[in-house]
Protein backbone atom coordinates (compact mmCIF):
# COMPACT_ATOMS: atom_id res chain seq x y z
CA UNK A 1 1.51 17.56 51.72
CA UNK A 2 2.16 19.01 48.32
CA UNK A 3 3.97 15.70 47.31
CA UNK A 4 0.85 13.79 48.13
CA UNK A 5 -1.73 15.68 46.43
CA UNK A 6 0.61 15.49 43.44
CA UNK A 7 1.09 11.88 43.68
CA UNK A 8 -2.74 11.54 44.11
CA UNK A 9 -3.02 13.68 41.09
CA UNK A 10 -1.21 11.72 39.02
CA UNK A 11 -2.60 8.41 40.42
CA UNK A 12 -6.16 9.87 39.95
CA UNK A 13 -5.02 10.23 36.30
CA UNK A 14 -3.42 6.95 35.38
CA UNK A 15 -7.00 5.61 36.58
CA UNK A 16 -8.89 7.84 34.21
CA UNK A 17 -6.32 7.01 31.58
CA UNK A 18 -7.33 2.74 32.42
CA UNK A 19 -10.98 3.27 32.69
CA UNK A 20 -11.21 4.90 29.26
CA UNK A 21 -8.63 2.34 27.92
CA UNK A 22 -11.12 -0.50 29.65
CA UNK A 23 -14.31 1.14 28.10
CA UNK A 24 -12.59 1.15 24.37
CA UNK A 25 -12.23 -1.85 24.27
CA UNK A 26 -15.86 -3.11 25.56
CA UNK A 27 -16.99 -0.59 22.87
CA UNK A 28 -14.78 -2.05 20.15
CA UNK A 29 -15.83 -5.66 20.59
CA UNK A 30 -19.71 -4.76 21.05
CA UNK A 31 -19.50 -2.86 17.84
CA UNK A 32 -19.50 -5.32 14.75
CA UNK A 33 -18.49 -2.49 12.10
CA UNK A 34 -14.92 -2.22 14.36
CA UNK A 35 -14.44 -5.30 14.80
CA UNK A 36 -14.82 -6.07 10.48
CA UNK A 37 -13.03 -2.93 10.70
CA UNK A 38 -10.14 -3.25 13.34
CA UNK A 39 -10.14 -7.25 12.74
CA UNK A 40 -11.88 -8.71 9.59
CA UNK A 41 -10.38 -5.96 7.34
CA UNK A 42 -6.99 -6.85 8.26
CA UNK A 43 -7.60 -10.60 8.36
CA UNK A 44 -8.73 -10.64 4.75
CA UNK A 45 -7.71 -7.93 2.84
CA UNK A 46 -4.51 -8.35 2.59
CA UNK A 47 -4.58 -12.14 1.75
CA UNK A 48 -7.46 -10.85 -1.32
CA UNK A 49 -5.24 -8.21 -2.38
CA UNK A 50 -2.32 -11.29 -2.71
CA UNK A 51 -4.50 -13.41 -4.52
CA UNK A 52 -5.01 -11.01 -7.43
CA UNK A 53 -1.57 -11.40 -8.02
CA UNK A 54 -0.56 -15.05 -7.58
CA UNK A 55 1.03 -15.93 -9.22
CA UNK A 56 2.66 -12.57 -9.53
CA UNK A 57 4.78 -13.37 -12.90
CA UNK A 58 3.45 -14.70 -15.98
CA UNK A 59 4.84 -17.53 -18.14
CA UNK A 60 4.26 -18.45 -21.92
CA UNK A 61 2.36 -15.81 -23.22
CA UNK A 62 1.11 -16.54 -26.17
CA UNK A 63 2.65 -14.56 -29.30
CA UNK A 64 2.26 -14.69 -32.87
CA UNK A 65 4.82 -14.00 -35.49
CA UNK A 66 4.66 -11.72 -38.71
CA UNK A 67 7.88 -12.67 -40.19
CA UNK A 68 8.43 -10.50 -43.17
CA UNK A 69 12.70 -11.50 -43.39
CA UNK A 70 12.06 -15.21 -43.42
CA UNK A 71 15.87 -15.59 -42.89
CA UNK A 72 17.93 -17.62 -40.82
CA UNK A 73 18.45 -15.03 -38.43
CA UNK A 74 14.72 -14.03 -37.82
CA UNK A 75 14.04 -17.67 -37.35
CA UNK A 76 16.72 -18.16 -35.07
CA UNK A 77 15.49 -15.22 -33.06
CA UNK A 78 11.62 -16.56 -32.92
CA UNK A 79 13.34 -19.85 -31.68
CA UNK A 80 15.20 -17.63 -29.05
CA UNK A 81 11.99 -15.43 -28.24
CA UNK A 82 10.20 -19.04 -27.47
CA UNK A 83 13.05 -20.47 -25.83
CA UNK A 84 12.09 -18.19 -23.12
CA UNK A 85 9.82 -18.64 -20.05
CA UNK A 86 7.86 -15.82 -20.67
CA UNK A 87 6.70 -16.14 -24.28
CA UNK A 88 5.37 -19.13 -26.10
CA UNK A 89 5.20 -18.53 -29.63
CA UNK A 90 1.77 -20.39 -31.02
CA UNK A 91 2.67 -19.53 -34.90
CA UNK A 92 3.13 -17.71 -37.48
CA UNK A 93 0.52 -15.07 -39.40
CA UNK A 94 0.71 -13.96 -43.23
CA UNK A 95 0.47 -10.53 -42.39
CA UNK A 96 -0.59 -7.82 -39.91
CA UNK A 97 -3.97 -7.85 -40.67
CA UNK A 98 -3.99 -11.99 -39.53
CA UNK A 99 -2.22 -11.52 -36.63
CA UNK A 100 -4.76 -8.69 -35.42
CA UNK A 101 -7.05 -11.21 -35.91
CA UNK A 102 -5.42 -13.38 -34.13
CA UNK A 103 -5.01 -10.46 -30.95
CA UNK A 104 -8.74 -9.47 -31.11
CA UNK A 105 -10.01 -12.91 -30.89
CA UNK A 106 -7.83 -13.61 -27.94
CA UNK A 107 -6.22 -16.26 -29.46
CA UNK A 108 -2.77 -14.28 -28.83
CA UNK A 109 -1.66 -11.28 -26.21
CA UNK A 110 1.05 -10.27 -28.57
CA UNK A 111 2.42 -9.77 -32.11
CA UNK A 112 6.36 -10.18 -33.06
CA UNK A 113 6.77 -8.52 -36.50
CA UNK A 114 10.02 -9.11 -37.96
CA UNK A 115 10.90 -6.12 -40.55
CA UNK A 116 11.60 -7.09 -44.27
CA UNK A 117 15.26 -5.96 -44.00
CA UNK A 118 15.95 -7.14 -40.27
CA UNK A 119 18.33 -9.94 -41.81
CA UNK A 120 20.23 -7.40 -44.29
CA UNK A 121 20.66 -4.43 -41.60
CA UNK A 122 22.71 -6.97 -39.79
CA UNK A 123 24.41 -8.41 -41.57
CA UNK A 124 25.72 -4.97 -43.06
CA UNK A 125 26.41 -4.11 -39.26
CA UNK A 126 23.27 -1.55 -39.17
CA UNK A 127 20.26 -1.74 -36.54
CA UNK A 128 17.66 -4.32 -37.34
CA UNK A 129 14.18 -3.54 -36.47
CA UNK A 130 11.92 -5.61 -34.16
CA UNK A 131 8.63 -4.50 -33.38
CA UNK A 132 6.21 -6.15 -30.24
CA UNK A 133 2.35 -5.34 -30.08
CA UNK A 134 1.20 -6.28 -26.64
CA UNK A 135 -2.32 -6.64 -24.93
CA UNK A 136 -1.78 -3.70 -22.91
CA UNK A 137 -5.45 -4.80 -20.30
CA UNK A 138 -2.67 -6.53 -18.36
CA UNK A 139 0.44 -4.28 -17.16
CA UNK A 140 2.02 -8.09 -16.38
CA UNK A 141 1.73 -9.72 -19.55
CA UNK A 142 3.66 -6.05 -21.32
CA UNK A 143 6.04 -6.44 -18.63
CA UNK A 144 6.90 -10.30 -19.60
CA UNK A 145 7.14 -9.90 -23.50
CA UNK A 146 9.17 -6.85 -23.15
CA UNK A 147 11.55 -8.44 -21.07
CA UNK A 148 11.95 -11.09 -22.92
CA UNK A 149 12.74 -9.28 -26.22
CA UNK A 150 15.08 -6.88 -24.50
CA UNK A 151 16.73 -10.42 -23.07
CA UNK A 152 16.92 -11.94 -26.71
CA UNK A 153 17.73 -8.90 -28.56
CA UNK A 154 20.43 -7.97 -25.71
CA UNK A 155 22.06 -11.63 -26.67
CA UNK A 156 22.06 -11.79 -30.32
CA UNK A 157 23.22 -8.59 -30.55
CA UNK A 158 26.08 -9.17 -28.01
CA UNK A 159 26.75 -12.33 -30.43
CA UNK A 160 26.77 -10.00 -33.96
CA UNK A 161 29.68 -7.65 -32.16
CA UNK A 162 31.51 -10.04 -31.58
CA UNK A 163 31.53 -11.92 -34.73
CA UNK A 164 33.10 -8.13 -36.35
CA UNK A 165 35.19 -8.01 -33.75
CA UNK A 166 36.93 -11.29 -33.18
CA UNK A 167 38.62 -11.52 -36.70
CA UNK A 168 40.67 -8.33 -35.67
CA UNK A 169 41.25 -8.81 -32.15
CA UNK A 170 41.02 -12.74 -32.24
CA UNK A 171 38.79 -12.52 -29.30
CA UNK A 172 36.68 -15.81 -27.97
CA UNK A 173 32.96 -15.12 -27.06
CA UNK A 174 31.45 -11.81 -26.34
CA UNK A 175 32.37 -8.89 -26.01
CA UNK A 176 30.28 -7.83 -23.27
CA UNK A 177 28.58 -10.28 -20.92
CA UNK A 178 25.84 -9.12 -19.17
CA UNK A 179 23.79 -11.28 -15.81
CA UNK A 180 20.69 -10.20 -14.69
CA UNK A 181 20.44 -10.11 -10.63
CA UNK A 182 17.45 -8.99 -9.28
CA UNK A 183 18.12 -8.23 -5.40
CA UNK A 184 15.28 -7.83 -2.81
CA UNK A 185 12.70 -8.88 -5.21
CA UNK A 186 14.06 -12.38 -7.08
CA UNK A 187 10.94 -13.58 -8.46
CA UNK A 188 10.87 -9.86 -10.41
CA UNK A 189 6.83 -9.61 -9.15
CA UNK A 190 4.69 -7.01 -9.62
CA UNK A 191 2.89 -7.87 -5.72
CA UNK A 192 6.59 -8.76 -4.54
CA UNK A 193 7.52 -4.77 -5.17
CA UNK A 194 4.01 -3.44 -4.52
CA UNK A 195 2.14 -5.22 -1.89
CA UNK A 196 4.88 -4.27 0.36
CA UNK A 197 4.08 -0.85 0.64
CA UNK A 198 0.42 -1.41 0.85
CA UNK A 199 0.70 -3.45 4.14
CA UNK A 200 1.49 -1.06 6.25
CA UNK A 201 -1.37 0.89 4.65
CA UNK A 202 -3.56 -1.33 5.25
CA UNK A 203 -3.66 -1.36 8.83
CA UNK A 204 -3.73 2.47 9.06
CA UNK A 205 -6.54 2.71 6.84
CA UNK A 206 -8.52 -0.19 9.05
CA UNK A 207 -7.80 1.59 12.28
CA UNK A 208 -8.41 4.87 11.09
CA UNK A 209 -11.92 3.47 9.94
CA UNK A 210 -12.18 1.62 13.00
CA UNK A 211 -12.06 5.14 15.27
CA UNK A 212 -13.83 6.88 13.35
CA UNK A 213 -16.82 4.52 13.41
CA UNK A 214 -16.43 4.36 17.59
CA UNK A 215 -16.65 8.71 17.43
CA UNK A 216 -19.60 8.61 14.96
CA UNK A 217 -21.23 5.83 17.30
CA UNK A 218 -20.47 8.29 19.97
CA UNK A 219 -22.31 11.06 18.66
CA UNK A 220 -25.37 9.29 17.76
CA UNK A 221 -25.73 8.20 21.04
CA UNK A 222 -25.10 11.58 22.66
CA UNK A 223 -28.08 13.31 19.64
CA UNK A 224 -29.80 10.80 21.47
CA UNK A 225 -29.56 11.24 24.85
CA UNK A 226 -29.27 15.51 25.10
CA UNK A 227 -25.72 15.36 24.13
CA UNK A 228 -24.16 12.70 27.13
CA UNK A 229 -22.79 9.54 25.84
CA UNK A 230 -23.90 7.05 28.36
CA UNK A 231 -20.88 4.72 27.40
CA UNK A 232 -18.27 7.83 28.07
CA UNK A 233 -15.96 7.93 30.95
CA UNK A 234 -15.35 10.98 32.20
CA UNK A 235 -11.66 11.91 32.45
CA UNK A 236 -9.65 15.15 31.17
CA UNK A 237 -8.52 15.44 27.28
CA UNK A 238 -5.07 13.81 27.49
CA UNK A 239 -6.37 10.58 29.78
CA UNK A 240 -9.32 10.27 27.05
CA UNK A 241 -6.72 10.04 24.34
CA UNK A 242 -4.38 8.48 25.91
CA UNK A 243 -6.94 5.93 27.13
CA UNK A 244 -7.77 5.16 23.51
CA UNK A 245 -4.53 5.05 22.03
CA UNK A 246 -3.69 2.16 24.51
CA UNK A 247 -6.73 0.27 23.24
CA UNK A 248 -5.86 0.72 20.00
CA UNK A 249 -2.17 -0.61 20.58
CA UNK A 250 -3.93 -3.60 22.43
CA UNK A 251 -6.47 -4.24 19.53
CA UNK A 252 -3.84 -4.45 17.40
CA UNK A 253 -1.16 -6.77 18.35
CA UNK A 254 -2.29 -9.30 16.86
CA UNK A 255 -2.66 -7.68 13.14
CA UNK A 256 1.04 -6.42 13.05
CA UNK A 257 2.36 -9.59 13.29
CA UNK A 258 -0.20 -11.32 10.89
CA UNK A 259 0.07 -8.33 8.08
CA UNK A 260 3.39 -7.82 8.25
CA UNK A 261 4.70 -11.28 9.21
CA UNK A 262 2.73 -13.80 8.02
CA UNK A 263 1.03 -12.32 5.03
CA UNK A 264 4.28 -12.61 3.28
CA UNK A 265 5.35 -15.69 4.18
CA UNK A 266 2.08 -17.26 3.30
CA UNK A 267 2.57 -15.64 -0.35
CA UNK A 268 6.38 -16.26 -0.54
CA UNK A 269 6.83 -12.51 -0.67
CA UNK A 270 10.77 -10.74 0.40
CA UNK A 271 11.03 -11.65 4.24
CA UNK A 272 14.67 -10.84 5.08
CA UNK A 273 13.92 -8.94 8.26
CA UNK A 274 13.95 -9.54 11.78
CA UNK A 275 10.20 -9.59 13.30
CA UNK A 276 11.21 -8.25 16.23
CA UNK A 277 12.91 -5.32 14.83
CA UNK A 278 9.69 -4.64 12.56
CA UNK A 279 7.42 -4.50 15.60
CA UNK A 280 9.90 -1.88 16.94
CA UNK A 281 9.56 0.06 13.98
CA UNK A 282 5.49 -0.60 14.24
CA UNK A 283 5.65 0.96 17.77
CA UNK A 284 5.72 4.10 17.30
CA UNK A 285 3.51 3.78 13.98
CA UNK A 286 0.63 2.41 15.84
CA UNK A 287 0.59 5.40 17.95
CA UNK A 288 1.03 7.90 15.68
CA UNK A 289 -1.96 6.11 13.21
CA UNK A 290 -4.18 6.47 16.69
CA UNK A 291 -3.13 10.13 17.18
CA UNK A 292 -4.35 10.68 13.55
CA UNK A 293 -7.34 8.98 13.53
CA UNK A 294 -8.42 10.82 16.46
CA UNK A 295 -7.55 13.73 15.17
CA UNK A 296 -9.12 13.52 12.00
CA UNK A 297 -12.87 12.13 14.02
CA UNK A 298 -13.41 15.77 14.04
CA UNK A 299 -14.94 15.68 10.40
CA UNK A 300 -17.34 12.33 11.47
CA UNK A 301 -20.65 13.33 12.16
CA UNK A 302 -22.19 9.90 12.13
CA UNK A 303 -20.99 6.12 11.62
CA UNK A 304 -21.81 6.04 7.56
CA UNK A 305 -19.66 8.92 7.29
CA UNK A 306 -16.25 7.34 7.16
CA UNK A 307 -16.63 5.77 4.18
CA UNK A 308 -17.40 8.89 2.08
CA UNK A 309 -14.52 10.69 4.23
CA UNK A 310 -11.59 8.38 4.19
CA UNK A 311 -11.81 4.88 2.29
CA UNK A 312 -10.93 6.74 -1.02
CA UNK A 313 -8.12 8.07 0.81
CA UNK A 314 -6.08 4.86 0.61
CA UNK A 315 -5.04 5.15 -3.28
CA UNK A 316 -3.70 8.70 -2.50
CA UNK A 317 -1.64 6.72 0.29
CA UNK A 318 -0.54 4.49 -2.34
CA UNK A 319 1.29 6.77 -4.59
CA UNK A 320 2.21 9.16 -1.51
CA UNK A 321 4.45 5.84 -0.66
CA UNK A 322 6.59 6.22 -3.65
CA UNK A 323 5.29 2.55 -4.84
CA UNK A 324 4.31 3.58 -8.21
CA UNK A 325 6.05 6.67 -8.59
CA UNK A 326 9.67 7.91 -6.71
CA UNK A 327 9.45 10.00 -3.66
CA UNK A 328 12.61 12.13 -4.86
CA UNK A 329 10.25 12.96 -8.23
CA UNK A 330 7.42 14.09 -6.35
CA UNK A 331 6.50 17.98 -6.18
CA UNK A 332 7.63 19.30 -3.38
CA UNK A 333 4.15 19.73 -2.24
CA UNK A 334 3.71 16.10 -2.32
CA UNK A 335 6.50 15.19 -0.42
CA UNK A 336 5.04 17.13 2.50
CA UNK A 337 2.13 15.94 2.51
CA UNK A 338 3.43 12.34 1.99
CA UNK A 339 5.94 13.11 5.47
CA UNK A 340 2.89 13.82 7.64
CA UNK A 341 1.35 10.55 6.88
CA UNK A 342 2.94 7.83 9.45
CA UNK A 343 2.03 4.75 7.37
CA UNK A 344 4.40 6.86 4.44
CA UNK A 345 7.47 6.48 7.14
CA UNK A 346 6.41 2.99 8.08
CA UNK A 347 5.86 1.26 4.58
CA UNK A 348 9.30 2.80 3.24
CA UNK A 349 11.09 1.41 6.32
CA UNK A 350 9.39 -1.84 6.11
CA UNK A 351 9.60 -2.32 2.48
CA UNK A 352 13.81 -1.78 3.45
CA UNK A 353 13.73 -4.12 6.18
CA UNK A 354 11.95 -6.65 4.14
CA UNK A 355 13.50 -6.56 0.84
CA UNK A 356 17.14 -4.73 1.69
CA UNK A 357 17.29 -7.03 5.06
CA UNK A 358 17.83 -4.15 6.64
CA UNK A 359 18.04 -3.85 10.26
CA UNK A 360 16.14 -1.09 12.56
CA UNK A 361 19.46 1.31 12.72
CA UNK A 362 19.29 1.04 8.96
CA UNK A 363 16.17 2.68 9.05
CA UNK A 364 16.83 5.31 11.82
CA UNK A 365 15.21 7.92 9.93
CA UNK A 366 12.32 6.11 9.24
CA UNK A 367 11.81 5.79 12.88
CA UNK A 368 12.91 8.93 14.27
CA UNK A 369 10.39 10.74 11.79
CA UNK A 370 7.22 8.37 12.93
CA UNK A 371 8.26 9.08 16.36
CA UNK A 372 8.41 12.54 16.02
CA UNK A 373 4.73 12.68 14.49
CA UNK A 374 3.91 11.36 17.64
CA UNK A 375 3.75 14.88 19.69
CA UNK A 376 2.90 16.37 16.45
CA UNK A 377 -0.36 14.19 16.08
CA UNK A 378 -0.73 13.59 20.12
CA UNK A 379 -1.16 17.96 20.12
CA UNK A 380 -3.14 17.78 17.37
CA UNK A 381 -6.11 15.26 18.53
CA UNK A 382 -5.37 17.34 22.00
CA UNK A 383 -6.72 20.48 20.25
CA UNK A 384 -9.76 18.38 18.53
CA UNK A 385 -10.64 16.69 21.43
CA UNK A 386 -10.73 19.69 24.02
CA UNK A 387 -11.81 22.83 21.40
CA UNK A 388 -13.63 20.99 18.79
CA UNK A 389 -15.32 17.85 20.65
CA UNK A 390 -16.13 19.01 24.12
CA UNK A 391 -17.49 22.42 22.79
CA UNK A 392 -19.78 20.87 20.80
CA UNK A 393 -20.97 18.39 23.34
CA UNK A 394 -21.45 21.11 25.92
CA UNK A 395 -23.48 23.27 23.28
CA UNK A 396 -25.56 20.25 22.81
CA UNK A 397 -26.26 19.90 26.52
CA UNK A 398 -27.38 23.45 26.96
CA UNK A 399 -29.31 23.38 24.13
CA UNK A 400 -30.89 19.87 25.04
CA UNK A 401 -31.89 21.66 28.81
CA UNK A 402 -33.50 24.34 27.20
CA UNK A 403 -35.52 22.59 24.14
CA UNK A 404 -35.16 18.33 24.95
CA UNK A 405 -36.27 18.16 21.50
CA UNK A 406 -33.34 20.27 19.80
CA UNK A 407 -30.80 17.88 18.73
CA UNK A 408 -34.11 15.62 17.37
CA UNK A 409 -34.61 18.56 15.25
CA UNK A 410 -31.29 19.29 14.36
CA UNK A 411 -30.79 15.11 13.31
CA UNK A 412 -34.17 15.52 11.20
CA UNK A 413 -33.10 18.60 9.87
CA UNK A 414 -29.55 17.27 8.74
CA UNK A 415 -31.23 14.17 6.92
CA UNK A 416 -33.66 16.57 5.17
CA UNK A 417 -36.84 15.02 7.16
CA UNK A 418 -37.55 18.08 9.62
């Protein structure tokens, strides 16, 4: 007998735990801010945020030349420095004063100045001075001119060794031959290295959005109707999140393979993993993105909310990731904070899978760690839901019973009418 009531139990439960599920998702698709949210958001953004890059390398910046040496070695080095695909010299200025010109007219993004004894310091075997002024509005266009003097300085000076050294060692060529090989990112792009890591964040940041729009739709309708939501089901704490987290893996099928499949191959981006081994690794980071975001509904009070609460949360994401700054550098303060944040485990792991072609027992610890936020989230949207949630629903009802014009007063109140 004891065996049947628990099975009934437990059946009773599962039910709950599909009802709520069924109700999500009527909610989500009735709601038009979830669905831009939960849908639209991940549909376009990421494709937007691509197109400010692409193309994600420049070519043929345009540089002018201040070349106080005029010798055949600083013209042989302007040749070299627009020989290269990522300068174009345009021509050459009188002095400094021309070239600014030149820069502040946007005629040029940079200014090679070759230094009156560059031609002399060489040829005595000293250090010859080359100086670059770049248009520093555009990280990319720094990035492109710099490499490309490092490239050309790296190769003539190679070239000036071994010219002193060859006589005495009767040596052929250089002396040291160095090949750039960029692995995991060959186009050497700025979106190739960054957009990555924001992928990942991106569909956090929509779903957490997306959830906390549904609770602050929730308790509008519930100020509304003496604190009962007339869309609720009733069911216990763990079926109601539960419920919702299955919706929310539902919902989102679709987006994990667009963001994180298709998004790069539409933009040419790394794509040497296996899809099926990032949706593995996207398991477990869906759920523990829906613990979260159900956890943090506590601080949602009403639907406009959520965008002074959490949309300027995704930069902090950003840099949490390690994409413009090194995890191991962080405080360790940082790095805390950064390992309670699933889409932190996911875009490292993905951004490994991707790039490294690494496969999903390469990233163990990536996946271990998001699926041990799991509990850690699951307990924490347990407490919200049951101590936070329901107490504040069931102080709502009493109060609506004794005054049914309370939580009317308390809404005007809060918006600085009453």
């Amino acid at each position: 007998m004891t065996d049947k009531i628990k099975h009934s139990r437990l059946f009773l439960w599962f039910i709950q735990v599909l009802r709520v599920c069924g109700r999500e998702l009527l909610l989500v698709f009735r709601d038009e801010g979830v669905v831009i949210f939960f849908l639209l958001l991940n549909a376009v953004y990421p494709v937007f945020y691509a197109l400010i890059y692409n193309p994600e390398v420049v070519r043929d910046e345009r540089v002018v030349v201040v070349d106080d040496n005029r010798t055949a070695l600083s013209r042989d080095f302007v040749r070299r420095m627009d020989a290269t695909q990522e300068v174009a010299i345009i021509g050459y200025a009188a002095n400094m004063e021309e070239a600014r010109e030149a820069m502040h007219s946007k005629s040029c993004y940079g200014i090679l100045y070759v230094s009156r004894d560059f031609g002399q310091s060489v040829a005595r075997g000293e250090q010859g001075h080359i100086s670059l002024y770049c248009d520093m509005s555009v990280m990319m266009r720094y990035k492109a001119m710099f490499s490309a003097l490092t490239n050309v300085t790296q190769a003539m000076g190679n070239e000036q060794l071994a010219l002193k050294v060859e006589p005495i060692t009767n040596m052929g060529g250089t002396i040291i031959e160095s090949r750039q090989v960029p692995v995991g990112n060959p186009a050497m792009g700025i979106a190739s290295a960054v957009l990555l890591f924001i992928l990942p964040l991106v569909l956090q940041q929509s779903m957490i959005l997306g959830i906390a729009m549904l609770h602050g739709g929730s308790i509008e309708r519930r100020r509304r109707n003496g604190g009962r939501d007339p869309m609720a089901i009733e069911a216990g704490p763990a079926a109601t999140i539960i419920g919702k987290m299955m919706c929310h893996q539902i919902v989102y099928v679709v987006p994990i393979i667009y963001v994180l499949h298709y998004v790069p191959l539409m933009f040419g981006f790394p794509q040497y993993g296996d899809i099926v081994h990032i949706i593995c690794l996207a398991v477990p980071f869906i759920i523990a993105v829906s613990l979260m975001g159900q956890t943090l509904q506590a601080f949602v009070n009403e639907r406009e909310s959520v965008f002074l609460l959490f949309v300027f949360s995704s930069v902090v994401f950003v840099f949490l990731t390690g994409a413009s700054w090194p995890r191991y550098r962080m405080s360790a303060l940082w790095r805390v904070v950064g390992d309670c944040v699933p889409g932190v485990w996911m875009a490292n792991g993905y951004v490994r899978m991707q790039s490294n072609g690494a496969l999903l027992y390469q990233t163990a610890h990536e996946y271990w760690m998001l699926w041990l936020q799991v509990p850690v989230m699951f307990t924490l949207a347990y407490l919200v839901e049951r101590f936070i949630n329901r107490r504040r629903y069931r102080s709502w009802i009493a109060a609506s019973e004794d005054n049914p014009n309370a939580l009317t007063r308390i809404e005007l109140a809060k918006n600085g009418v009453g």
